[in-house]
Protein backbone atom coordinates (compact mmCIF):
# COMPACT_ATOMS: atom_id res chain seq x y z
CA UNK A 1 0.00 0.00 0.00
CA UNK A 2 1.64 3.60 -1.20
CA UNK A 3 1.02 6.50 0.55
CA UNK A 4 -1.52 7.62 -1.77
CA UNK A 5 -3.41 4.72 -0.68
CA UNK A 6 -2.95 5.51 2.79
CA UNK A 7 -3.87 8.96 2.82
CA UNK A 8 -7.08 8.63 0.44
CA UNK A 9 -9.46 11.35 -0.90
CA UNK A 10 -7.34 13.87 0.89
CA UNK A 11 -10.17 15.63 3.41
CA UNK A 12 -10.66 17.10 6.54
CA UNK A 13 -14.53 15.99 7.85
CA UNK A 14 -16.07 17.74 10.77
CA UNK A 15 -19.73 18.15 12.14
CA UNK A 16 -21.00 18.05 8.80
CA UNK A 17 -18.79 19.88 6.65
CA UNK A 18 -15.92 18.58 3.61
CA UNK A 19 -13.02 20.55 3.62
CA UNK A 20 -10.28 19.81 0.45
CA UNK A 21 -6.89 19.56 2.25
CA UNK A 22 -4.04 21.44 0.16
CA UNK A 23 -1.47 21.02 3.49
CA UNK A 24 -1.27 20.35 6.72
CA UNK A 25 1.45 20.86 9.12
CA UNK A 26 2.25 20.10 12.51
CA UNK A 27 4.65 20.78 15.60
CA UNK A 28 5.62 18.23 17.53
CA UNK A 29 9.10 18.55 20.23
CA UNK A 30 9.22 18.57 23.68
CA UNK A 31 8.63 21.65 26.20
CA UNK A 32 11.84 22.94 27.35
CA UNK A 33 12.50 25.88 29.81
CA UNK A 34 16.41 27.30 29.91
CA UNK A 35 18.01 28.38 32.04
CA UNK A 36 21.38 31.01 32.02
CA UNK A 37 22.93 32.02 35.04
CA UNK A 38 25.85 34.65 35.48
CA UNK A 39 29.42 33.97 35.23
CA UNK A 40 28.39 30.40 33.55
CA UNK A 41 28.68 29.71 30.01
CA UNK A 42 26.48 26.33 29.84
CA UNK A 43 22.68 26.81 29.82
CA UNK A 44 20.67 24.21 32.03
CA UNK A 45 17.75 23.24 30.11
CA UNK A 46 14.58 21.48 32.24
CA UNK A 47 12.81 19.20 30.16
CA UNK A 48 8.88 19.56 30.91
CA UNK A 49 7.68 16.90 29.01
CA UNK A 50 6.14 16.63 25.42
CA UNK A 51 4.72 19.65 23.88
CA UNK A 52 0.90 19.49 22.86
CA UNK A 53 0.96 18.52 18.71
CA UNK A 54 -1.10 21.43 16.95
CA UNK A 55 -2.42 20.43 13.48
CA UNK A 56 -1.96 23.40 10.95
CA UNK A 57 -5.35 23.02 8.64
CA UNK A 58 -5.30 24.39 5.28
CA UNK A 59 -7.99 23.79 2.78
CA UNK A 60 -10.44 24.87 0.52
CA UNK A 61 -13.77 24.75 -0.59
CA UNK A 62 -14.96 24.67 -4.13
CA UNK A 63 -17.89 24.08 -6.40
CA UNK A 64 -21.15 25.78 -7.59
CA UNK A 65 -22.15 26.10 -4.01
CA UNK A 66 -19.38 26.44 -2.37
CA UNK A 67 -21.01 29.29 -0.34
CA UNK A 68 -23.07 27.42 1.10
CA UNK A 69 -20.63 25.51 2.51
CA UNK A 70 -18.88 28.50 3.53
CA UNK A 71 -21.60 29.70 5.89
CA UNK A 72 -21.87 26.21 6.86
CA UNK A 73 -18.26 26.19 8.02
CA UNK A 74 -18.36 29.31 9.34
CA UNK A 75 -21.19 28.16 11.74
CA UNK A 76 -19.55 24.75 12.33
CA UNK A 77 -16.18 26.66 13.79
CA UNK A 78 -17.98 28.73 16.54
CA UNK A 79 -19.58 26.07 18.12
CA UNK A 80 -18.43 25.40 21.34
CA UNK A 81 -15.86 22.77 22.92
CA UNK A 82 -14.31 19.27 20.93
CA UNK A 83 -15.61 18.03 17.63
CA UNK A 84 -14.58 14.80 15.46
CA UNK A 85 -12.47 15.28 12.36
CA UNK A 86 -11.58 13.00 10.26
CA UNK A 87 -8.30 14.03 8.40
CA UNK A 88 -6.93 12.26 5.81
CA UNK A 89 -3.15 12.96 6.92
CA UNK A 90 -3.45 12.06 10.44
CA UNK A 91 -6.81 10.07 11.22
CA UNK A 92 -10.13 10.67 13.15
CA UNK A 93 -9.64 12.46 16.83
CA UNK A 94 -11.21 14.71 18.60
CA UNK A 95 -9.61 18.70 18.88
CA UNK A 96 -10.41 21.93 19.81
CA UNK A 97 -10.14 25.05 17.68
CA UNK A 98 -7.08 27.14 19.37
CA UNK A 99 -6.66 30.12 17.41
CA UNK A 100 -9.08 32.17 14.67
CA UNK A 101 -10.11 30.90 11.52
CA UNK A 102 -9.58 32.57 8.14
CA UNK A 103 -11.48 32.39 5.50
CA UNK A 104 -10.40 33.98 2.45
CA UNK A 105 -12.22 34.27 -0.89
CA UNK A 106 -10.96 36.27 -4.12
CA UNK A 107 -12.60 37.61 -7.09
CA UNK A 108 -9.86 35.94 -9.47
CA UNK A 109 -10.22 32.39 -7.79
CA UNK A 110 -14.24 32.34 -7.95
CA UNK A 111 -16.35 29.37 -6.89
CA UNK A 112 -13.72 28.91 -4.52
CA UNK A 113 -12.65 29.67 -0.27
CA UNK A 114 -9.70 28.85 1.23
CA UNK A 115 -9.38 28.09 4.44
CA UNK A 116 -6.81 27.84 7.69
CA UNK A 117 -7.54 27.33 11.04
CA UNK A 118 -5.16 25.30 14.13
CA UNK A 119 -6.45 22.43 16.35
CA UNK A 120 -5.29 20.66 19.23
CA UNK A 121 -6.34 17.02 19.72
CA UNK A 122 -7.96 16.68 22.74
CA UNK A 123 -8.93 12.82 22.52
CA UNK A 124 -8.74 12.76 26.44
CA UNK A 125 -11.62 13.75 28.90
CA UNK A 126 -11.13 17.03 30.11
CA UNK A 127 -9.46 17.09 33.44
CA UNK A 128 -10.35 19.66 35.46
CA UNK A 129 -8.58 21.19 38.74
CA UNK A 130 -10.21 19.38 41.07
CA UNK A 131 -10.70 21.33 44.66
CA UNK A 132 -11.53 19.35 47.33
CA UNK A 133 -11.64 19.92 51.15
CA UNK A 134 -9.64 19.14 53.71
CA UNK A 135 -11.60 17.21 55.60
CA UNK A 136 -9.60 16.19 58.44
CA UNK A 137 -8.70 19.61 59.33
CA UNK A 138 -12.29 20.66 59.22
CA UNK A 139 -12.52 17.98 61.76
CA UNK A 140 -9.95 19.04 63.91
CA UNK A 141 -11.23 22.62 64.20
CA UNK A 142 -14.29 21.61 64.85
CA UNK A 143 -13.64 19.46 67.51
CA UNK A 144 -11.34 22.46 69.41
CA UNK A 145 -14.26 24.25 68.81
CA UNK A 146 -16.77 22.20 70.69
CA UNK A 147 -13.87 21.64 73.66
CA UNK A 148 -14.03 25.15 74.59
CA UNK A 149 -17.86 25.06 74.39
CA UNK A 150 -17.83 22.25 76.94
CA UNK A 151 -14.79 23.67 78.78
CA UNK A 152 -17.40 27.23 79.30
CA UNK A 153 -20.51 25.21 80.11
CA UNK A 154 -18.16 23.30 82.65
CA UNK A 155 -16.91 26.15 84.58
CA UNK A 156 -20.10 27.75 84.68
CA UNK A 157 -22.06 24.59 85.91
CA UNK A 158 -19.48 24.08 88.81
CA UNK A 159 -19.73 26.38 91.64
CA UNK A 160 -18.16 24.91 94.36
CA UNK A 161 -16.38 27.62 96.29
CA UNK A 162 -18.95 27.27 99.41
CA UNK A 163 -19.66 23.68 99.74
CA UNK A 164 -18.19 21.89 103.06
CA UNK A 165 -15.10 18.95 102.75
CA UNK A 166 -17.28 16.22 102.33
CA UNK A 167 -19.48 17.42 99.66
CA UNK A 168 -15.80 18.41 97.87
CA UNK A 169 -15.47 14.95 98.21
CA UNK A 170 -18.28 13.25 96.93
CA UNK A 171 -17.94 15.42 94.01
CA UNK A 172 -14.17 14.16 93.73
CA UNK A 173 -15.17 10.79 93.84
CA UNK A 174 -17.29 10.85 91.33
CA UNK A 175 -14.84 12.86 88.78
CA UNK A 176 -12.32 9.36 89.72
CA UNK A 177 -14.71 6.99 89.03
CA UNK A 178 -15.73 8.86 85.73
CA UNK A 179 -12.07 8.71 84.53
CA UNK A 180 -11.20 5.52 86.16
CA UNK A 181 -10.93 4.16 82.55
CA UNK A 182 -7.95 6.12 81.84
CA UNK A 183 -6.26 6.17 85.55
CA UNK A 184 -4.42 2.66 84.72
CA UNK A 185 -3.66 4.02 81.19
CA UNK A 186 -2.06 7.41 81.32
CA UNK A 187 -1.18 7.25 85.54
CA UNK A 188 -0.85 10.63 87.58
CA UNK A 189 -4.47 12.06 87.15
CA UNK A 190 -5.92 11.01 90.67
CA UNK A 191 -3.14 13.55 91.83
CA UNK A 192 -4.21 16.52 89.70
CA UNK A 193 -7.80 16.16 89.94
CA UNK A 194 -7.63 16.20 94.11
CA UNK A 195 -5.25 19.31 93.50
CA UNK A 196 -7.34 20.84 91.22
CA UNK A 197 -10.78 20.31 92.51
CA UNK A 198 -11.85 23.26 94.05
CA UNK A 199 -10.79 25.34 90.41
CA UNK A 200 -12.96 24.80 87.58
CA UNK A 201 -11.15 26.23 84.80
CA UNK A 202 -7.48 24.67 85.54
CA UNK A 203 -9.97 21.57 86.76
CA UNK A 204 -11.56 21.73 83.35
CA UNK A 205 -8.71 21.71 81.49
CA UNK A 206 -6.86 18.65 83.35
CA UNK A 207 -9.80 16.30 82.20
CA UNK A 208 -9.42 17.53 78.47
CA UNK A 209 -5.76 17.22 78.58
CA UNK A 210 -6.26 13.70 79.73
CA UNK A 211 -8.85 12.27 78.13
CA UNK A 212 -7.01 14.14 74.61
CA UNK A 213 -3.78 11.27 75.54
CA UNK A 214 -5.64 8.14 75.20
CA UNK A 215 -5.13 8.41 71.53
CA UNK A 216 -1.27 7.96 72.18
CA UNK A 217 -1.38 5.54 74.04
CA UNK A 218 -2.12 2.88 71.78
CA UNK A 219 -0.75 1.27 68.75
CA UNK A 220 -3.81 0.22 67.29
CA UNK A 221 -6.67 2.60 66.92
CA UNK A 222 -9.35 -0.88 67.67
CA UNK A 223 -8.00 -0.17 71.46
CA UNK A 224 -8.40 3.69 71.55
CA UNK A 225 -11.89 3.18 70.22
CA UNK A 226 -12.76 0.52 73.05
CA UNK A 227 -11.74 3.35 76.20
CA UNK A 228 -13.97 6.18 74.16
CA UNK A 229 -17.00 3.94 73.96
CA UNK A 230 -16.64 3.28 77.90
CA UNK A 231 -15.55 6.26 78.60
CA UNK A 232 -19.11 8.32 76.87
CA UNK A 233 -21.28 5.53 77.64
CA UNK A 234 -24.01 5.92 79.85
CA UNK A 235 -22.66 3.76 82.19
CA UNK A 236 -19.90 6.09 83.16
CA UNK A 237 -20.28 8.22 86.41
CA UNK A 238 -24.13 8.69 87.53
CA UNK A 239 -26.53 11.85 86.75
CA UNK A 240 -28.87 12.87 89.41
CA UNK A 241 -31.85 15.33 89.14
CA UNK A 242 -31.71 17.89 91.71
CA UNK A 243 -35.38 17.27 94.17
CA UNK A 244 -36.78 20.27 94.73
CA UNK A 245 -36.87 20.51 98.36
CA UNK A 246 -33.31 19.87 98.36
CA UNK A 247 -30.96 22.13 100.29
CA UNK A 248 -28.95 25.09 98.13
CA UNK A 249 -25.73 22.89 99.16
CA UNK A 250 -27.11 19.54 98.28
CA UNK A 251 -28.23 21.32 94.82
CA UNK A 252 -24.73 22.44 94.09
CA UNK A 253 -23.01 19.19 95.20
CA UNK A 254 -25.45 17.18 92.16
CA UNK A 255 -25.19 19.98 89.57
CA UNK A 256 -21.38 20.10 90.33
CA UNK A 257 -21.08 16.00 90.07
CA UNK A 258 -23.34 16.20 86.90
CA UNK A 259 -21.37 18.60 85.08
CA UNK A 260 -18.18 17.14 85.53
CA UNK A 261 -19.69 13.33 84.53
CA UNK A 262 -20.59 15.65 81.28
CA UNK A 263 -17.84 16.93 80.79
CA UNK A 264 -15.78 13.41 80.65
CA UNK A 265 -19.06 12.07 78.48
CA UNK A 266 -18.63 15.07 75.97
CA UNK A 267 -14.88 14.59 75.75
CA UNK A 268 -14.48 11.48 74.98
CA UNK A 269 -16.95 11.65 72.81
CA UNK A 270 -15.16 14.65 71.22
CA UNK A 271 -11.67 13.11 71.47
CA UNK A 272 -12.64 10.04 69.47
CA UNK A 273 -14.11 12.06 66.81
CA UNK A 274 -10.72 14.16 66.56
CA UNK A 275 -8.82 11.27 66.52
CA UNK A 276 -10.79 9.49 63.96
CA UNK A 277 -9.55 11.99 61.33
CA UNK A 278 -6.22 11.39 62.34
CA UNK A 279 -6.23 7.78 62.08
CA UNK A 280 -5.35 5.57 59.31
CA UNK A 281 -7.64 2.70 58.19
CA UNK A 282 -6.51 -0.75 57.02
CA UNK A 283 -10.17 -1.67 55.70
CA UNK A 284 -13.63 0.15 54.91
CA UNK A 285 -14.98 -2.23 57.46
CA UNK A 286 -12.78 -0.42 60.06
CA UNK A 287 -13.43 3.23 59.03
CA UNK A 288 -17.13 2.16 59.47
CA UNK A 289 -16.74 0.99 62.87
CA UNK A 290 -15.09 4.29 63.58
CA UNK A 291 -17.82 6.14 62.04
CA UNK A 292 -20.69 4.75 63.85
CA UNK A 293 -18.97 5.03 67.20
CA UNK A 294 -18.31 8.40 66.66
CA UNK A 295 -21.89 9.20 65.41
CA UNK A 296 -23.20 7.22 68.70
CA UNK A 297 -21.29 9.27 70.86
CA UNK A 298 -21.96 12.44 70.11
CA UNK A 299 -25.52 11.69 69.45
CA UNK A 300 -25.88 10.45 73.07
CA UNK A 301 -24.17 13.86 74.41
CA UNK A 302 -26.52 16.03 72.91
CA UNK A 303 -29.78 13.94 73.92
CA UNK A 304 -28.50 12.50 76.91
CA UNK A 305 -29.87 12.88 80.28
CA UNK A 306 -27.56 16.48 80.77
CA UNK A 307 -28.56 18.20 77.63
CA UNK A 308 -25.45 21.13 76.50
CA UNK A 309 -26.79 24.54 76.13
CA UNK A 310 -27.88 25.80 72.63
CA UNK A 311 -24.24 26.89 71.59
CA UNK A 312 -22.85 24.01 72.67
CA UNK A 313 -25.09 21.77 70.94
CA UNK A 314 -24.76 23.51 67.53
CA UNK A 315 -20.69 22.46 67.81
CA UNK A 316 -21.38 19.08 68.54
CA UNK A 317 -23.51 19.15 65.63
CA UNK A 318 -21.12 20.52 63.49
CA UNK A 319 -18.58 18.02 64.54
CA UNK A 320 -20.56 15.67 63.66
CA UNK A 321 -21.02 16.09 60.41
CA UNK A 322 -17.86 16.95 59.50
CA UNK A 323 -16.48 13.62 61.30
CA UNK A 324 -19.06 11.53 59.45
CA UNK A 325 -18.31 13.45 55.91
CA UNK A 326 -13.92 12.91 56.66
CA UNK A 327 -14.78 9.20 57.20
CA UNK A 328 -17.18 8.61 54.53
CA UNK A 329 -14.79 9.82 52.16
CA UNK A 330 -11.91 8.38 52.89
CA UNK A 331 -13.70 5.25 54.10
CA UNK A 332 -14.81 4.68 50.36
CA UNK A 333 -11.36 4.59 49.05
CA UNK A 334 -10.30 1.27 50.87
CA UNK A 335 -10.33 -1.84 50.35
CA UNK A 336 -13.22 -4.15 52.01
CA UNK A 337 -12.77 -7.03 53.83
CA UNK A 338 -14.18 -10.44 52.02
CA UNK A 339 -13.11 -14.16 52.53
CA UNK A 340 -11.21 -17.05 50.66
CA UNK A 341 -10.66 -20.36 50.79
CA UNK A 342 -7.91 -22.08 49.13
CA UNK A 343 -8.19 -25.24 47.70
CA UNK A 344 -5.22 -26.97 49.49
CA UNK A 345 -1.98 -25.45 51.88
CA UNK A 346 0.16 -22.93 50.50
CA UNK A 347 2.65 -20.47 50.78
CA UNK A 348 1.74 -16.91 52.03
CA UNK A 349 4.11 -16.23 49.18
CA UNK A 350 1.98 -18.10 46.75
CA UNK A 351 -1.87 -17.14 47.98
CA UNK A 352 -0.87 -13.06 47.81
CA UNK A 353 0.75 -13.35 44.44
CA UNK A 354 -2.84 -15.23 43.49
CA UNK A 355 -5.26 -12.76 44.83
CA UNK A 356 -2.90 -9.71 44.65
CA UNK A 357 -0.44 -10.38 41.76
CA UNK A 358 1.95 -8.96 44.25
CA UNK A 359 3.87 -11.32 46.86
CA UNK A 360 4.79 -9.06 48.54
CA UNK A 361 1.53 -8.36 50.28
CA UNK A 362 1.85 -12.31 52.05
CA UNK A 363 2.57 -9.90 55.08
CA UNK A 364 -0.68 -9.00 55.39
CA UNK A 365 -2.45 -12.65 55.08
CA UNK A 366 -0.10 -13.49 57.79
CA UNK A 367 -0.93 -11.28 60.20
CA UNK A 368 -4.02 -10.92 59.39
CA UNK A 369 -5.07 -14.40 59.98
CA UNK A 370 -2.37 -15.15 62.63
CA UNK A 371 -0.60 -17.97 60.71
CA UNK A 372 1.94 -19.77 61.99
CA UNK A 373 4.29 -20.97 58.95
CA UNK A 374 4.19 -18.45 56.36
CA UNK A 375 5.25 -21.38 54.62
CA UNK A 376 2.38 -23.18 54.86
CA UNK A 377 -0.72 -21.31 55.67
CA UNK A 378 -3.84 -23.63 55.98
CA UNK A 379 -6.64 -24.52 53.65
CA UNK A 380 -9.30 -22.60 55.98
CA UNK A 381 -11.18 -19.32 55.36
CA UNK A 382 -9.13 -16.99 55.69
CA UNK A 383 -9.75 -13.12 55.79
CA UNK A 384 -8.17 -11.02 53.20
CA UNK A 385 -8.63 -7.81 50.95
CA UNK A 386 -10.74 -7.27 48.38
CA UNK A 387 -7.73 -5.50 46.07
């Protein structure tokens, strides 16, 4: 086959319209930026990568109604965005129209337009810069947010300044037994709550700063998750109602011992929510479990049995949301959890290469399945990644 073959009627088709090809150029290379610096004679050129391949179209149009095809072309070129063109020299793609058309017709040459116009193939879906939000630090402000909302409603509820030793006490008491989950973990804060009891706002503050270290204390966020769930359950600490024949002291001791068993409740509940978006997730299945603990807990703060004030409720809210929408997103870019059974023992080596195409990953059957041998994992169901 020549090249005569090959190349055909010699045409340019698009949305409609025959255009008679009389050249066509175009410019390939590569996009290069120099640079020259003083006092040194060789240039250092950057190579950026291949330059986009403009095709120069030049044509004509001719024939008894060759007008008519003018105005059609005319109206073909200002449409908007990519079109199809078949060209004879270098095949059917889609392109965009990058600089103006010209149309030219002459009084000498009549029954007859030329034409010359510059396209860009643009075969590719358009890709767009995409912006997307930061979810985990929307997360984290929100959650500092809602800890000085709880930190105010705190130090307002707890007016203790007049109450006798033994209602100091009582209400110390039942600040240790709220936090008793994290006594054996972090160590120290029996101490600083019976030195801090009688100040709200350094008192306050000491339960935050504790409750905000159970995150570090663990390897594996599965454990963290466990002390939060105790920790804003219902079953931590006890809320009383306040009788209404009851003493002004006896009212203060309760409303003091209720807002402190809120306070733990609400920031543990926060905590776990903050940490969520800093934690990374082996499996969907795991960022799920995350999700609906931290939806559970901060549901139960804000229709539990203490209910925040209005402010502080609208921050919970907001943290919420923005802890669900950081896990939702990332949780659908993981892999799920799904089961396999292999038809007979095997290598780890040999079962990740199978369902991965990468041996490498035999790490991950291993551990995640507790396996002996590596070298002989057994012919039971084991739990592995989708991908």
């Amino acid at each position: 086959m020549s090249w005569r073959d090959r190349i055909g009627d010699g045409v340019a088709v698009f949305r409609g319209v025959i255009l008679y090809l009389e050249r066509g150029s175009i410019s390939p290379g590569r996009r290069v930026q120099v640079h020259e610096y003083p006092l040194r004679d060789e240039p250092y050129v950057e190579d950026l990568g291949r330059k986009a391949r403009p095709w120069q179209i030049t044509g004509y149009l001719l024939g008894e109604d060759y007008d008519v095809e003018r105005n059609q072309l005319a109206d073909a070129l200002e449409l908007p965005g990519a079109f199809e063109i078949r060209h004879s020299y270098y095949g059917t793609h889609r392109v965009v129209l990058i600089d103006d058309p010209r149309i030219t017709e002459t009084t000498r040459e009549g029954g007859m337009a030329r034409v010359s116009f510059t396209v860009l193939r643009a075969d590719d879906a358009p890709r767009y810069p995409l912006a997307v939000a930061d979810t985990q630090q929307v997360v984290g402000a929100a959650a500092e947010s809602s800890r000085l909302a709880i930190l105010d409603e705190f130090i307002a509820a707890y007016e203790i300044v007049e109450l006798a030793v033994d209602r100091v006490e009582a209400i110390e008491a039942t600040i240790l037994g709220a936090i008793s989950e994290i006594e054996g973990i972090i160590g120290g804060v029996t101490g600083t709550i019976s030195r801090l009891i009688r100040t709200p706002a350094e008192l306050g503050a000491a339960i935050l700063s504790s409750i905000g270290q159970i995150k570090n204390m663990f390897g594996e966020p599965g454990r963290a998750l466990g002390v939060y769930r105790a920790m804003f359950g219902t079953d931590n600490g006890q809320v009383a109602s306040v009788p209404p024949s009851a003493p002004a002291p006896q009212a203060t001791q309760i409303r003091a011992q209720n807002a402190a068993v809120a306070l733990v409740r609400r920031a543990s509940a926060i905590e776990l929510a903050a940490a969520s978006a800093e934690w990374r997730y082996p499996t969907r299945e795991a960022a799920s479990e995350t999700l609906e603990a931290v939806h559970l807990g901060i549901t139960e703060q804000i229709s539990g049995s203490v209910p925040p004030l209005p402010q502080t409720t609208q921050r919970l809210v907001s943290l919420r949301a923005a802890a669900v929408q950081d896990l939702r997103r990332r949780g659908t870019a993981l892999p799920s959890l799904k089961y396999y059974t292999p038809g007979a023992r095997l290598p780890a080596l040999v079962l990740a290469h199978r369902l991965y195409g990468d041996a490498r990953r035999d790490g991950d059957i291993i551990s995640r399945n507790r396996v002996r041998h590596p070298g002989d994992v057994p012919a039971d169901r084991l739990e592995v990644l989708s991908e």
